[in-house]
C-alpha atoms as a PDB file:
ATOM      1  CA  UNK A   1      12.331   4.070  22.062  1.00  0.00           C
ATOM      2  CA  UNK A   2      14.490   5.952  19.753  1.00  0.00           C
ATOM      3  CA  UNK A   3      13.247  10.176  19.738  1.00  0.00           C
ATOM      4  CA  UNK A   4      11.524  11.182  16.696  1.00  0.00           C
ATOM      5  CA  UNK A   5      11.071   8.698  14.863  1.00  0.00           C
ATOM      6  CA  UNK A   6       7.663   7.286  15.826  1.00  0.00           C
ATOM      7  CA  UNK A   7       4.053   9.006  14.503  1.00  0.00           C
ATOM      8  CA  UNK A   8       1.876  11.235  17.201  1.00  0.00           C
ATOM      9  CA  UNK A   9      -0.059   8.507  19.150  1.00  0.00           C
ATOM     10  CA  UNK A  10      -3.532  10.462  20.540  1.00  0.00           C
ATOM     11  CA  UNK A  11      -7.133  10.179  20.478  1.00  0.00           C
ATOM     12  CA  UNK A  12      -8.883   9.308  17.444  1.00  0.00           C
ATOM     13  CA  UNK A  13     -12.867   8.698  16.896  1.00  0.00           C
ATOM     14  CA  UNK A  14     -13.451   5.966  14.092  1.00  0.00           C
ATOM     15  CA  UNK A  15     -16.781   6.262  12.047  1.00  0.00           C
ATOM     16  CA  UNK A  16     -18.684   3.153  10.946  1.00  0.00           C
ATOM     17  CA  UNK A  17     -20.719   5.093   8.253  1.00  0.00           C
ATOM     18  CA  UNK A  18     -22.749   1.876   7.694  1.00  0.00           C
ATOM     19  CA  UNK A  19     -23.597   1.108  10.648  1.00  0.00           C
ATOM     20  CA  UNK A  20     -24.057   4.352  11.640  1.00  0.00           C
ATOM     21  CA  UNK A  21     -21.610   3.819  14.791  1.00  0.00           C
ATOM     22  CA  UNK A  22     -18.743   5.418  16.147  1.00  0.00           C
ATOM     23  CA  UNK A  23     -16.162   4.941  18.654  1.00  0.00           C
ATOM     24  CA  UNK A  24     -13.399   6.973  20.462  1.00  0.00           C
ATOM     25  CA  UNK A  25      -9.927   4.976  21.101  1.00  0.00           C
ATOM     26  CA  UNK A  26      -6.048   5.840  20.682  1.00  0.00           C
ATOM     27  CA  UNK A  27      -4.359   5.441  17.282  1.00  0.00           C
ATOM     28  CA  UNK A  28      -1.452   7.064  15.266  1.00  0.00           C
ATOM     29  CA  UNK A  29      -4.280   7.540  12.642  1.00  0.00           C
ATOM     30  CA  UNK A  30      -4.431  10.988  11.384  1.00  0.00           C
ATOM     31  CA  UNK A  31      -7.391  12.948   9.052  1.00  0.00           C
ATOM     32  CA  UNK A  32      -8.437  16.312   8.095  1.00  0.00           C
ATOM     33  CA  UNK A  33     -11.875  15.818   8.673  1.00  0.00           C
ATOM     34  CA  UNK A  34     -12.990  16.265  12.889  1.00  0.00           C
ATOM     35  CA  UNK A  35     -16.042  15.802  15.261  1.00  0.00           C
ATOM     36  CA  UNK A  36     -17.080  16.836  18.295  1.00  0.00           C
ATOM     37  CA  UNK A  37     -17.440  14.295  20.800  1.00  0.00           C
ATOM     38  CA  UNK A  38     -19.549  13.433  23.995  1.00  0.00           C
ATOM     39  CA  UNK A  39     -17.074  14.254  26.395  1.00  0.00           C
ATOM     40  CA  UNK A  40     -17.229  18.425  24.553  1.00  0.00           C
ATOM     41  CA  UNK A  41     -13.903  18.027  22.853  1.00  0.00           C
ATOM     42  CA  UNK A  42     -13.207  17.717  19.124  1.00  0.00           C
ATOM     43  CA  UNK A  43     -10.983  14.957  17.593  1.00  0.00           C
ATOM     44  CA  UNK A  44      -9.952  13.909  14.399  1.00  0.00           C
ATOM     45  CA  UNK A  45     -12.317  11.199  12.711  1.00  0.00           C
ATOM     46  CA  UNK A  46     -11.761   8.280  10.572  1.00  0.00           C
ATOM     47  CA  UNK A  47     -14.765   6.846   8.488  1.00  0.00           C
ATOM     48  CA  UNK A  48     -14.304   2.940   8.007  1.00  0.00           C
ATOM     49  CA  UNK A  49     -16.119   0.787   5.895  1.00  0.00           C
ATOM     50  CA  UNK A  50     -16.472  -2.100   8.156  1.00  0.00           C
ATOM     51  CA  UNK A  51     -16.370  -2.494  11.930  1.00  0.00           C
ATOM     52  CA  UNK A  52     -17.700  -4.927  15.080  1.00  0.00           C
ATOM     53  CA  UNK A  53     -20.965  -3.002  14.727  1.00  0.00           C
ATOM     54  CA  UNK A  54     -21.343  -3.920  11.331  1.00  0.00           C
ATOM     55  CA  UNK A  55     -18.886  -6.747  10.434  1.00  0.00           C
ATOM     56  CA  UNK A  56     -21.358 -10.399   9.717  1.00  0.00           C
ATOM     57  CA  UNK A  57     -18.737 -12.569  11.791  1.00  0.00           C
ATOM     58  CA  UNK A  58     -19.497 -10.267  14.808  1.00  0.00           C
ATOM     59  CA  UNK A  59     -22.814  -9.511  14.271  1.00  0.00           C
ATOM     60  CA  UNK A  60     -24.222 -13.477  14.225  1.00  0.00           C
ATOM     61  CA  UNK A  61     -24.974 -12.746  10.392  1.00  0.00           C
ATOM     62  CA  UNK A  62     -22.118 -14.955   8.799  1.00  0.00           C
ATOM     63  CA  UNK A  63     -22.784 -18.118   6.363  1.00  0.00           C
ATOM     64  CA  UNK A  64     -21.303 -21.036   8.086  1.00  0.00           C
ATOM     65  CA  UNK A  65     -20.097 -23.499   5.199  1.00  0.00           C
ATOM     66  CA  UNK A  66     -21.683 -26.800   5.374  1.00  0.00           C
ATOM     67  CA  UNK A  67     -17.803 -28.904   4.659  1.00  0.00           C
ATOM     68  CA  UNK A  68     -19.558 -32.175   5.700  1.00  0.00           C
ATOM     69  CA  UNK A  69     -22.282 -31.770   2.923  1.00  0.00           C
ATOM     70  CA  UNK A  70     -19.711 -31.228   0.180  1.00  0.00           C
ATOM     71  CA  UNK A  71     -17.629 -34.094   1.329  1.00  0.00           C
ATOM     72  CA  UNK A  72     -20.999 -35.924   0.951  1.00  0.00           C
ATOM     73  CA  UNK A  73     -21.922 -34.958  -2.599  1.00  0.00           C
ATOM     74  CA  UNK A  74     -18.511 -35.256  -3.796  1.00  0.00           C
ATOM     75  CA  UNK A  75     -18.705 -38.599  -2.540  1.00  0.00           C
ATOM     76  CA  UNK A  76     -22.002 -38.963  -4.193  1.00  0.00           C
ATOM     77  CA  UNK A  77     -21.150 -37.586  -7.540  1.00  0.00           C
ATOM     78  CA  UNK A  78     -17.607 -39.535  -7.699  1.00  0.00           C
ATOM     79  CA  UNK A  79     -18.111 -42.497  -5.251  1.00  0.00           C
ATOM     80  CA  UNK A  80     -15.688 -44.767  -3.793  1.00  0.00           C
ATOM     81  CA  UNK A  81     -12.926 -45.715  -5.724  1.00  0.00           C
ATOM     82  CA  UNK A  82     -12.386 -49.034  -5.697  1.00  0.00           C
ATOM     83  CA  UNK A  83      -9.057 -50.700  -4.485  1.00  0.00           C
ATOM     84  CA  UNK A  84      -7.111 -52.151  -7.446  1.00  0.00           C
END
């Protein structure tokens, strides 16, 4: 790797505000805003929107999209075409 030319790379807590979960991990994230975590020390946080906490595909919450049924009622609606 070429000297200088990369960001810091440390410890960074990320803040799911809705979910009202957060997580310590490693990013090149920075932020003005920091909290004191578990462990005693203080790092810089990051709130998010969205995370695995919170985020319907991870949480079992997610629509599934019946494809079958449309190809049904399309069929339905339209019907066979016949052959000419």
């Amino acid at each position: 790797m070429k000297p200088g030319i990369h960001p810091p790379y440390g410890p960074v807590v990320f803040r799911d505000r809705a979910a009202n979960h957060a997580f310590l991990t490693r990013s090149t994230m920075t932020s003005d805003k920091t909290i004191e975590w578990e462990d005693g020390n203080t790092y810089p946080v990051v709130d998010v929107e969205i995370s695995s906490v919170s985020h319907p595909s991870y949480t079992g919450t997610a629509r599934v999209l019946d494809t079958a049924g449309r190809v049904e009622r399309f069929e339905r609606r339209y019907g066979q075409r016949e052959a000419r």
